[in-house]
PDB file of N, CA and C in Angstrom:
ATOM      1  N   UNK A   1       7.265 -50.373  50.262  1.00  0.00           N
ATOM      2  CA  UNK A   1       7.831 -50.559  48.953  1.00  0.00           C
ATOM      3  C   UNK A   1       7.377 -51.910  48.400  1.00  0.00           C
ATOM      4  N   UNK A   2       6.495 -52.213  47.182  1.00  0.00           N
ATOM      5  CA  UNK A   2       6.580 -53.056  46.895  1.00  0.00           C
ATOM      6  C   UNK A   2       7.298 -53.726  46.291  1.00  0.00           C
ATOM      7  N   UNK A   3       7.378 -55.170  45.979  1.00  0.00           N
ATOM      8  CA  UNK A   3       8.363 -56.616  45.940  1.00  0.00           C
ATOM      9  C   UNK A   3       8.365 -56.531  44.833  1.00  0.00           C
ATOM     10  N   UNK A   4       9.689 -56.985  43.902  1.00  0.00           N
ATOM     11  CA  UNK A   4       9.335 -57.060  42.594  1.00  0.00           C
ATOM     12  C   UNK A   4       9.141 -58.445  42.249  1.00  0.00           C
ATOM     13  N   UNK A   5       8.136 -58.586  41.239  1.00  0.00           N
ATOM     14  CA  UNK A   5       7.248 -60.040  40.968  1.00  0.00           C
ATOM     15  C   UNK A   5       8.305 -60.782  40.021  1.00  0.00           C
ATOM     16  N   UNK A   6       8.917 -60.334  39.437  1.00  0.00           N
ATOM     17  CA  UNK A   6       9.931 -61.035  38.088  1.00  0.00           C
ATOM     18  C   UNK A   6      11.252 -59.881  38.079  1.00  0.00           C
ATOM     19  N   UNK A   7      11.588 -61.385  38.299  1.00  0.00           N
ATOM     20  CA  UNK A   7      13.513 -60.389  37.786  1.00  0.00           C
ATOM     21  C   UNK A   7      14.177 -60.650  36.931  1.00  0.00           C
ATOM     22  N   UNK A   8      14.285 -59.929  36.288  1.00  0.00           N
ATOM     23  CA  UNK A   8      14.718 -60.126  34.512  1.00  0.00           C
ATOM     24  C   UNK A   8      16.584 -60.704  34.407  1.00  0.00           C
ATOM     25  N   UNK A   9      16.460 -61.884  33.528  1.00  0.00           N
ATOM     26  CA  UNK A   9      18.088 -62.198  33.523  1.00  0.00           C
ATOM     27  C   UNK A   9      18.380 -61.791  31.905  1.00  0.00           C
ATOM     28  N   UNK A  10      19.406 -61.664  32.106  1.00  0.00           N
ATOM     29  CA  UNK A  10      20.552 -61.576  30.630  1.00  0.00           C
ATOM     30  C   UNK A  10      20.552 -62.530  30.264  1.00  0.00           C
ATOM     31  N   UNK A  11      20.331 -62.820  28.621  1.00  0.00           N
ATOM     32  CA  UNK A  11      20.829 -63.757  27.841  1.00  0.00           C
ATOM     33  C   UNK A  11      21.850 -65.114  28.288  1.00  0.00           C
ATOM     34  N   UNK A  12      23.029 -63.854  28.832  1.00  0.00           N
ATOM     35  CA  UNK A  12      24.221 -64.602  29.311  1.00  0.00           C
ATOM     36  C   UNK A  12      24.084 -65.672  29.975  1.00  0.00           C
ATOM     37  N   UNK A  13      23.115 -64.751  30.950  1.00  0.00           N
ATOM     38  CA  UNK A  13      22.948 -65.605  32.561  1.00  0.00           C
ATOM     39  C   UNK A  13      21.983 -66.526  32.363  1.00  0.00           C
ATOM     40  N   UNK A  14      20.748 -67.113  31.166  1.00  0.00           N
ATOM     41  CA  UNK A  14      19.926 -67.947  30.568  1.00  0.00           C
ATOM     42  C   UNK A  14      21.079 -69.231  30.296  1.00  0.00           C
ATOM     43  N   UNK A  15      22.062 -68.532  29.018  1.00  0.00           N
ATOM     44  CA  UNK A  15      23.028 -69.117  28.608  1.00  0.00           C
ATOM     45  C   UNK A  15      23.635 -70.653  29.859  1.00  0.00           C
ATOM     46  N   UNK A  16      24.534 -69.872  30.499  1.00  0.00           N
ATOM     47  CA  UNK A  16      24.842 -70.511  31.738  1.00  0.00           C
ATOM     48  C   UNK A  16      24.272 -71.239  32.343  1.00  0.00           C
ATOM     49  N   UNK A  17      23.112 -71.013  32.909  1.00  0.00           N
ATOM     50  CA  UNK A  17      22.140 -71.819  33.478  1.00  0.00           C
ATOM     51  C   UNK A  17      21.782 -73.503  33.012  1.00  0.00           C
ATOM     52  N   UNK A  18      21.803 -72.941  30.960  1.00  0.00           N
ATOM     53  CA  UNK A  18      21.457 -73.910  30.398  1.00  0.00           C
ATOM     54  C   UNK A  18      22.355 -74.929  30.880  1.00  0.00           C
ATOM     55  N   UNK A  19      23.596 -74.043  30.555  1.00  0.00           N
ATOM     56  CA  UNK A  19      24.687 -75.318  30.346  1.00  0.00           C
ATOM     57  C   UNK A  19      24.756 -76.236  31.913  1.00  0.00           C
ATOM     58  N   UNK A  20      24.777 -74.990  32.617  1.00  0.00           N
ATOM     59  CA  UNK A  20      24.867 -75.637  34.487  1.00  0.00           C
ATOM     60  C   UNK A  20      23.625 -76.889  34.187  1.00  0.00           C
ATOM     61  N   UNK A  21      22.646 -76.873  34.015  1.00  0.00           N
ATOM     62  CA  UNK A  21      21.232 -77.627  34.206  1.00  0.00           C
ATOM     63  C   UNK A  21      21.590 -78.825  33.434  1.00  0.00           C
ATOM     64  N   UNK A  22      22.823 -78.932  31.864  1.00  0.00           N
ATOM     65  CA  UNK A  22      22.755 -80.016  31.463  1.00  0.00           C
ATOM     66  C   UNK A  22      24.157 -80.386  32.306  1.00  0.00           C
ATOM     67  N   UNK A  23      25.079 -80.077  33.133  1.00  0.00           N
ATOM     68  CA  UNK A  23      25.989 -80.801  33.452  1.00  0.00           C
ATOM     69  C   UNK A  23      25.311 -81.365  35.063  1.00  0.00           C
ATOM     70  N   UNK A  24      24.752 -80.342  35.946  1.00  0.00           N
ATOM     71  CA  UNK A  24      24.344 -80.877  37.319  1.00  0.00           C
ATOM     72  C   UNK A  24      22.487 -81.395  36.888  1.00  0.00           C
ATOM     73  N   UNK A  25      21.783 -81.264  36.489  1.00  0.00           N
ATOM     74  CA  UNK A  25      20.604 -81.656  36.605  1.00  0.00           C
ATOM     75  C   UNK A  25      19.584 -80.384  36.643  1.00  0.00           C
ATOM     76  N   UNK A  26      18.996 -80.198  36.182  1.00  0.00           N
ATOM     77  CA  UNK A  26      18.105 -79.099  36.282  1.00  0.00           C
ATOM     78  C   UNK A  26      17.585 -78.808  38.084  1.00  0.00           C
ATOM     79  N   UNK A  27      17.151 -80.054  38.741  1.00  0.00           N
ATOM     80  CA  UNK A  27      16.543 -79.600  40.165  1.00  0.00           C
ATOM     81  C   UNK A  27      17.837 -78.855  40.705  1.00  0.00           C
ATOM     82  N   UNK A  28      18.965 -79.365  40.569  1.00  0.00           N
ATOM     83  CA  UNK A  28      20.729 -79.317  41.411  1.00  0.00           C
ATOM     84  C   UNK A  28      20.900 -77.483  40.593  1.00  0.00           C
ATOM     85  N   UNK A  29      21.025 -77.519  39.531  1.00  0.00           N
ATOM     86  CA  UNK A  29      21.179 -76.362  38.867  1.00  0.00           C
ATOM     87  C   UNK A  29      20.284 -75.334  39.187  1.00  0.00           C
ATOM     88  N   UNK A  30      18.888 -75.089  39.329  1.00  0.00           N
ATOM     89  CA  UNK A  30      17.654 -74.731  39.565  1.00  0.00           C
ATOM     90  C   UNK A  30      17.650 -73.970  41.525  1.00  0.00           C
ATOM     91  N   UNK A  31      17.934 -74.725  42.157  1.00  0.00           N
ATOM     92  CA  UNK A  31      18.612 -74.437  43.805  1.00  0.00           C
ATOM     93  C   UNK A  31      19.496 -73.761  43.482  1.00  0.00           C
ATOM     94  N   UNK A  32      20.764 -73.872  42.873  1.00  0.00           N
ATOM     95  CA  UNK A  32      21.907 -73.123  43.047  1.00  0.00           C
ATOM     96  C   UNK A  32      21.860 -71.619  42.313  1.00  0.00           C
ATOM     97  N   UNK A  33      20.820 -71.864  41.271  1.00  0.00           N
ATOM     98  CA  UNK A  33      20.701 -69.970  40.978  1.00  0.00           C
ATOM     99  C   UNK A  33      19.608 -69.690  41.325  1.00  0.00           C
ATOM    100  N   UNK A  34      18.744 -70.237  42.468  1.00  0.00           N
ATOM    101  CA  UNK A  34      18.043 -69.513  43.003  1.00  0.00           C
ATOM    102  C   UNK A  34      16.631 -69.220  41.792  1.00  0.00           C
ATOM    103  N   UNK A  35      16.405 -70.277  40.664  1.00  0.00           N
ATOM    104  CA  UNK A  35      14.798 -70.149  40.189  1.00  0.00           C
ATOM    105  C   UNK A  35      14.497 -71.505  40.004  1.00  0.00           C
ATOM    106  N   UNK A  36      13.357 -71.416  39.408  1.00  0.00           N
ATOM    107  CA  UNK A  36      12.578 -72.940  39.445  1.00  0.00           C
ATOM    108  C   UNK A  36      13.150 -73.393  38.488  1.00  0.00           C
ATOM    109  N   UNK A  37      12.561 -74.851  38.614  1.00  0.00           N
ATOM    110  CA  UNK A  37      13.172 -76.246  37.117  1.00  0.00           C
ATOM    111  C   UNK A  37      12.601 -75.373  36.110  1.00  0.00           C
ATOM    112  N   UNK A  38      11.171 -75.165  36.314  1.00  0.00           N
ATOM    113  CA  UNK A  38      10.211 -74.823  35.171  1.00  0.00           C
ATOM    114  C   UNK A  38      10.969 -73.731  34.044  1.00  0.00           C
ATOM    115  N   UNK A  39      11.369 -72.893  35.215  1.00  0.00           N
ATOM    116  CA  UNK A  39      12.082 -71.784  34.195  1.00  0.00           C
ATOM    117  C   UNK A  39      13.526 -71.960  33.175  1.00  0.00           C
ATOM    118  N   UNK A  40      14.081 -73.160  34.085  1.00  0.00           N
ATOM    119  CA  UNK A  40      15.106 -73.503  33.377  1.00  0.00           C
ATOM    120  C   UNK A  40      14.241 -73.928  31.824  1.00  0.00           C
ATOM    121  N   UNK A  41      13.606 -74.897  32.043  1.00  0.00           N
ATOM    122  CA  UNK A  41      13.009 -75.627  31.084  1.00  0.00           C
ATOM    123  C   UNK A  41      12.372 -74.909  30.278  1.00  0.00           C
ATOM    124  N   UNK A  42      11.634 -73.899  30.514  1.00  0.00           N
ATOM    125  CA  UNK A  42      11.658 -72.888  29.611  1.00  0.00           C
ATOM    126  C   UNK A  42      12.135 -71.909  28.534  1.00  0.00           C
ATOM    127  N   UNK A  43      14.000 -71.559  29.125  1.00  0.00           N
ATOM    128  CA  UNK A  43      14.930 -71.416  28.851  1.00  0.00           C
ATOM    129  C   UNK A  43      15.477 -72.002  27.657  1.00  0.00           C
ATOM    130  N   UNK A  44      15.149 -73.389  28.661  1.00  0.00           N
ATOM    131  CA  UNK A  44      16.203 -74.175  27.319  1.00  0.00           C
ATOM    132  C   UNK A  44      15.554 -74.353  25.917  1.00  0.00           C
ATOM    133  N   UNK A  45      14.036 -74.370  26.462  1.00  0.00           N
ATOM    134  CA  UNK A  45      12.899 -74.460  24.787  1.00  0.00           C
ATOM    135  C   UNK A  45      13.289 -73.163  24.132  1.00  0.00           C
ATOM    136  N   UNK A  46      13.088 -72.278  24.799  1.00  0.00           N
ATOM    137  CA  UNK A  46      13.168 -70.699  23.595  1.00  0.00           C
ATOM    138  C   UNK A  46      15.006 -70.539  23.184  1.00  0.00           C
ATOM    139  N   UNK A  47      16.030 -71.317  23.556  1.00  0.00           N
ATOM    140  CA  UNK A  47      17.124 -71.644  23.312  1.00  0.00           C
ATOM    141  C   UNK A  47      17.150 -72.369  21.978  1.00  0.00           C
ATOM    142  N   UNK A  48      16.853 -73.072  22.388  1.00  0.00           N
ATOM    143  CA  UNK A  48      16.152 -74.541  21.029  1.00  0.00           C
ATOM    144  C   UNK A  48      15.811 -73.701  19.749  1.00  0.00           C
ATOM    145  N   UNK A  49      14.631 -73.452  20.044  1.00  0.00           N
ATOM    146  CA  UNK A  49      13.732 -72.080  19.076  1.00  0.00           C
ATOM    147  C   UNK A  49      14.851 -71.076  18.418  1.00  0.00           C
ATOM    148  N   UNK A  50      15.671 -70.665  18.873  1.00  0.00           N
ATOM    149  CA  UNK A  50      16.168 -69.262  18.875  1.00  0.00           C
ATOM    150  C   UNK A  50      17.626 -69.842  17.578  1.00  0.00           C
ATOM    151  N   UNK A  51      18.285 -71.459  18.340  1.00  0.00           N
ATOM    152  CA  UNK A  51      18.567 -71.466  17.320  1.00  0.00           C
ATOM    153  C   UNK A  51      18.398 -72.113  16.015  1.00  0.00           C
ATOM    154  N   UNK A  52      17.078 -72.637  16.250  1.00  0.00           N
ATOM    155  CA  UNK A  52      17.120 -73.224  14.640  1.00  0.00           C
ATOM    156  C   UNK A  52      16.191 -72.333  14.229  1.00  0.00           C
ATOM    157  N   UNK A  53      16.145 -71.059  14.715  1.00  0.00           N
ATOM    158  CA  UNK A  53      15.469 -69.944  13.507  1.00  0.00           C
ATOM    159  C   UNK A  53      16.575 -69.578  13.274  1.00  0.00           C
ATOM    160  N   UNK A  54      17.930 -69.191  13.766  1.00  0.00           N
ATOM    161  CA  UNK A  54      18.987 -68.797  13.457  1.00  0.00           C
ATOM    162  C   UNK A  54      20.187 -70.004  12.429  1.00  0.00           C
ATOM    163  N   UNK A  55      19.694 -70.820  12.533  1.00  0.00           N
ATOM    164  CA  UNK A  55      19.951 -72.085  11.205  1.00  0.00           C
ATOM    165  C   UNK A  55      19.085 -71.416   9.945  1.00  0.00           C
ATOM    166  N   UNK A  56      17.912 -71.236   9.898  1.00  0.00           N
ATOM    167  CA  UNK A  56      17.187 -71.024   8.476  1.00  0.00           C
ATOM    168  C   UNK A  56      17.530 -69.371   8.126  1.00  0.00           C
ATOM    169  N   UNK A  57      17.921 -68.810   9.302  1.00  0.00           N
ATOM    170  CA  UNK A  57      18.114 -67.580   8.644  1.00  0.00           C
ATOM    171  C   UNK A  57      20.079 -67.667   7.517  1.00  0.00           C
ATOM    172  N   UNK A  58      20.688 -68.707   8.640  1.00  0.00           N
ATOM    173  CA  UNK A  58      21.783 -68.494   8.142  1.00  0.00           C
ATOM    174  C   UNK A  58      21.978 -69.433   6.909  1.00  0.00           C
ATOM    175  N   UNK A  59      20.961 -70.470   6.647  1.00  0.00           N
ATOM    176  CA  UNK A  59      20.928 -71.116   5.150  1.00  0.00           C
ATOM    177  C   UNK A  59      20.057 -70.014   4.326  1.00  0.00           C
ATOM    178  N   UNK A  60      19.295 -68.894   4.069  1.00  0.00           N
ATOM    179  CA  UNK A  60      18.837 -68.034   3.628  1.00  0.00           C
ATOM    180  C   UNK A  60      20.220 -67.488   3.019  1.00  0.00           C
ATOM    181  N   UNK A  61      21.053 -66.924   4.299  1.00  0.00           N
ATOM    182  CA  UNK A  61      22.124 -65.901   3.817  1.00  0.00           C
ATOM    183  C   UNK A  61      23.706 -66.967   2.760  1.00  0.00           C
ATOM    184  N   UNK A  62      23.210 -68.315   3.322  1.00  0.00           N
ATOM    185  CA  UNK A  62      24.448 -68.521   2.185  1.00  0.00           C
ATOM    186  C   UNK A  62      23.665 -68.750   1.215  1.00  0.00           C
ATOM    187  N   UNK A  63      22.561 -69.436   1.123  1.00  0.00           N
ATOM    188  CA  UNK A  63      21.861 -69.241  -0.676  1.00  0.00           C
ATOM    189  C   UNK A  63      22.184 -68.096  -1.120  1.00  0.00           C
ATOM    190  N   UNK A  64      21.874 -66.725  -0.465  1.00  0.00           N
ATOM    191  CA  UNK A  64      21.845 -65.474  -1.064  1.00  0.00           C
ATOM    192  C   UNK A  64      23.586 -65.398  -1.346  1.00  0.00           C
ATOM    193  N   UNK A  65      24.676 -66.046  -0.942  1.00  0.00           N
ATOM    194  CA  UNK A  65      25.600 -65.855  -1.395  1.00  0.00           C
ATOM    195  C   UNK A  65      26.184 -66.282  -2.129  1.00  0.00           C
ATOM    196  N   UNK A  66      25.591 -67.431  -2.888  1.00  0.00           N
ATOM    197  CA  UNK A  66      25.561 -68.649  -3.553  1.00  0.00           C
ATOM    198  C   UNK A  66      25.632 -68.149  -4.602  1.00  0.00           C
ATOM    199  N   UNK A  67      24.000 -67.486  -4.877  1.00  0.00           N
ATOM    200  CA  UNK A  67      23.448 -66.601  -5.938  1.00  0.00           C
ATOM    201  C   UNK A  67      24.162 -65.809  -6.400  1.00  0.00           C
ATOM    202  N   UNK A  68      24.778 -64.775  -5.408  1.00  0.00           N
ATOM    203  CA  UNK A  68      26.142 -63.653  -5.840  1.00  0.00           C
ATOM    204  C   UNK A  68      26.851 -64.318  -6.359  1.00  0.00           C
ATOM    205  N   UNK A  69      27.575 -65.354  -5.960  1.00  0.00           N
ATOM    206  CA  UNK A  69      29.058 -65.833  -6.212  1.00  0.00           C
ATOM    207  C   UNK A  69      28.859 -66.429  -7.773  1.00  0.00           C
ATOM    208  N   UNK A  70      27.508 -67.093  -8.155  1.00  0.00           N
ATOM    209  CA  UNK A  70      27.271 -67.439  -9.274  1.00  0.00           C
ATOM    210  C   UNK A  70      27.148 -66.507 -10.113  1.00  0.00           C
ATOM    211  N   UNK A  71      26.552 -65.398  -9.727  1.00  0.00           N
ATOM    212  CA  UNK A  71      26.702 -64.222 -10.644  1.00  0.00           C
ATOM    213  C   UNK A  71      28.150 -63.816 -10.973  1.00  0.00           C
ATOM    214  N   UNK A  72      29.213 -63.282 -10.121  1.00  0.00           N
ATOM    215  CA  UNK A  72      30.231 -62.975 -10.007  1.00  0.00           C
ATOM    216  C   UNK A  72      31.016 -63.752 -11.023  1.00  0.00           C
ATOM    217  N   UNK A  73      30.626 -65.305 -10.263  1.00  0.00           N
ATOM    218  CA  UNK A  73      31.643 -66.182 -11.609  1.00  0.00           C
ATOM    219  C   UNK A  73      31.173 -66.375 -13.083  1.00  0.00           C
ATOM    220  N   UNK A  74      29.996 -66.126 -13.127  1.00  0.00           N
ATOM    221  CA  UNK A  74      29.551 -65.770 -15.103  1.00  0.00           C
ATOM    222  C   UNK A  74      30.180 -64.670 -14.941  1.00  0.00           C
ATOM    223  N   UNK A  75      30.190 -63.249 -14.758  1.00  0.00           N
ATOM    224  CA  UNK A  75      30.887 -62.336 -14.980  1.00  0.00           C
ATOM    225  C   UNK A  75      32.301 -62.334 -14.912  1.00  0.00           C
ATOM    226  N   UNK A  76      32.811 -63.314 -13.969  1.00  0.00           N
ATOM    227  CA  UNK A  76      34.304 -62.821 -14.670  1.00  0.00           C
ATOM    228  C   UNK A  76      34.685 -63.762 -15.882  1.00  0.00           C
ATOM    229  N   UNK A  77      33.698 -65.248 -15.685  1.00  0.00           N
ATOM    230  CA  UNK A  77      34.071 -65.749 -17.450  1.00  0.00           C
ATOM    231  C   UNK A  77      34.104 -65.153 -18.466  1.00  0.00           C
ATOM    232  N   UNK A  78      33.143 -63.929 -18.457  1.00  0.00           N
ATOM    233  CA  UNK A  78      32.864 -63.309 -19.512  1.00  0.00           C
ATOM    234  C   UNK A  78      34.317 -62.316 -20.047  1.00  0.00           C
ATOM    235  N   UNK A  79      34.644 -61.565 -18.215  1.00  0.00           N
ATOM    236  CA  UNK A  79      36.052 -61.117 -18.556  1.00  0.00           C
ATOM    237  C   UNK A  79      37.277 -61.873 -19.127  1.00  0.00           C
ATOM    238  N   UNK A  80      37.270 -62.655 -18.743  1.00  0.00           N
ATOM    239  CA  UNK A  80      38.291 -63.552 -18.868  1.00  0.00           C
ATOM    240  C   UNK A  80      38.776 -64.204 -20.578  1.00  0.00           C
ATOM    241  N   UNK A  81      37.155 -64.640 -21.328  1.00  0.00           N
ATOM    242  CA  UNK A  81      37.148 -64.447 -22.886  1.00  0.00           C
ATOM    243  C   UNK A  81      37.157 -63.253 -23.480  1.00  0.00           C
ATOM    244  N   UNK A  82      36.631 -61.990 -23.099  1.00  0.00           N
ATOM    245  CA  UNK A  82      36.956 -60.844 -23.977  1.00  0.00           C
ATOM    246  C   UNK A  82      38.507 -60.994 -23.778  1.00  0.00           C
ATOM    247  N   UNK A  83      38.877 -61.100 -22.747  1.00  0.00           N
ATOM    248  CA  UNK A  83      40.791 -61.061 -22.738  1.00  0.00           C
ATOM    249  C   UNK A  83      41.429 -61.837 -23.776  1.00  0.00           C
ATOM    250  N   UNK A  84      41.048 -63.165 -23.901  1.00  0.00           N
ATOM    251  CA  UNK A  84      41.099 -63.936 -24.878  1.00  0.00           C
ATOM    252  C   UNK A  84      41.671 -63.953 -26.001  1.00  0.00           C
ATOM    253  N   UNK A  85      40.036 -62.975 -26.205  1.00  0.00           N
ATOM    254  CA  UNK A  85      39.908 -62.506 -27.491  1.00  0.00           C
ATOM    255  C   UNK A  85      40.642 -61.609 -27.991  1.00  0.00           C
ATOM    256  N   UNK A  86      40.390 -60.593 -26.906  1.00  0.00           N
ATOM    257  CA  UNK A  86      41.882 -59.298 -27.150  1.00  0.00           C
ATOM    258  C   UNK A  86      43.052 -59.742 -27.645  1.00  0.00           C
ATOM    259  N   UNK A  87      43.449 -60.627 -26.742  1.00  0.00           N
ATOM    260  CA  UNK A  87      45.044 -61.572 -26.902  1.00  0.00           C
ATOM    261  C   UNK A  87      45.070 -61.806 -28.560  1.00  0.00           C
ATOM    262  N   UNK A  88      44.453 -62.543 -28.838  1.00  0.00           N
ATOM    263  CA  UNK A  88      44.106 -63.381 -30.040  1.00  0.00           C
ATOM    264  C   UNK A  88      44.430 -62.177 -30.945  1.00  0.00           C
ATOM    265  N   UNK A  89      43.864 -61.276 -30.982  1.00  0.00           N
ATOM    266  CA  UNK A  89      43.708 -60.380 -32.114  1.00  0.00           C
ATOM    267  C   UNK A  89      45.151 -59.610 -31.814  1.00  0.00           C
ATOM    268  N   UNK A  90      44.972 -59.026 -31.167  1.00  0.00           N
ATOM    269  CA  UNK A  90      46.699 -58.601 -30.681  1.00  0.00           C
ATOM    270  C   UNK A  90      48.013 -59.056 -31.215  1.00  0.00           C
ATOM    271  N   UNK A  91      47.484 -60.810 -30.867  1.00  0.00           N
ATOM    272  CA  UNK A  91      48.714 -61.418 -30.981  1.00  0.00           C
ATOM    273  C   UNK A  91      49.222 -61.384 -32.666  1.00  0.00           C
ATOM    274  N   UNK A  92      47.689 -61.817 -33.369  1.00  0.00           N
ATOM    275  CA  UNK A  92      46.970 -61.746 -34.988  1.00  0.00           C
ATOM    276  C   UNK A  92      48.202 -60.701 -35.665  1.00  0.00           C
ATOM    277  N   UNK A  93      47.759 -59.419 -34.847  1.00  0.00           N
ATOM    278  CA  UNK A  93      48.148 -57.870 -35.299  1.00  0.00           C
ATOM    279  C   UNK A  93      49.548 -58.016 -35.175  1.00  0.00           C
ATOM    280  N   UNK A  94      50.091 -58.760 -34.500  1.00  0.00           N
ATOM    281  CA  UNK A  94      51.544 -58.072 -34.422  1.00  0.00           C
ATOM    282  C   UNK A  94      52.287 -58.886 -35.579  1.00  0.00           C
ATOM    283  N   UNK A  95      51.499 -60.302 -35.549  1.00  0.00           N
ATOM    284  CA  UNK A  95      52.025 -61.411 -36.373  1.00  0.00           C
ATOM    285  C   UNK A  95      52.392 -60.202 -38.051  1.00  0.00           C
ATOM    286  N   UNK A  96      51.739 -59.544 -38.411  1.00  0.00           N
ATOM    287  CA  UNK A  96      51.855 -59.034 -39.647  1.00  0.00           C
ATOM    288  C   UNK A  96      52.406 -57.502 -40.155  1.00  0.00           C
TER     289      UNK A  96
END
């Protein structure tokens, strides 16, 4: 039977590692789950990566909500003076 060459971890278990490697040391952390520094260090770069693409995606999504909300609030100004106006004339109409 052959050996398997790479054993795939979960996110999770990347996760963890990271954090283990910044509280004990990467060599101390690295022994205790059983892979190299290198991989930690690897880890922690595509960590890095992962979230400041996930920073520009999430300043993307509040601009894009920015945009809505600015839309939203001209539109209800707009409601808000036809009411106004309604009032006004209403009020006009009853006066007589």
């Amino acid at each position: 039977m052959a050996k398997k060459l790479f054993e795939r971890y979960d996110d999770h278990f990347k996760t963890q590692a990271i954090r283990l490697a910044q509280e004990l040391g990467p060599s101390r952390a690295a022994s205790q789950l059983g892979v190299t520094t290198s991989i930690l260090q690897y880890w922690r770069k595509a960590h890095q990566v992962k979230k400041k693409i996930s920073k520009e995606e999430q300043a993307k999504l509040d601009h894009e909500e920015l945009l809505r909300l600015r839309k939203e609030n001209a539109e209800q100004k707009q409601v808000i003076l036809i009411l106004k106006k309604a009032a006004a004339f209403f009020s006009n109409d009853q006066q007589k």
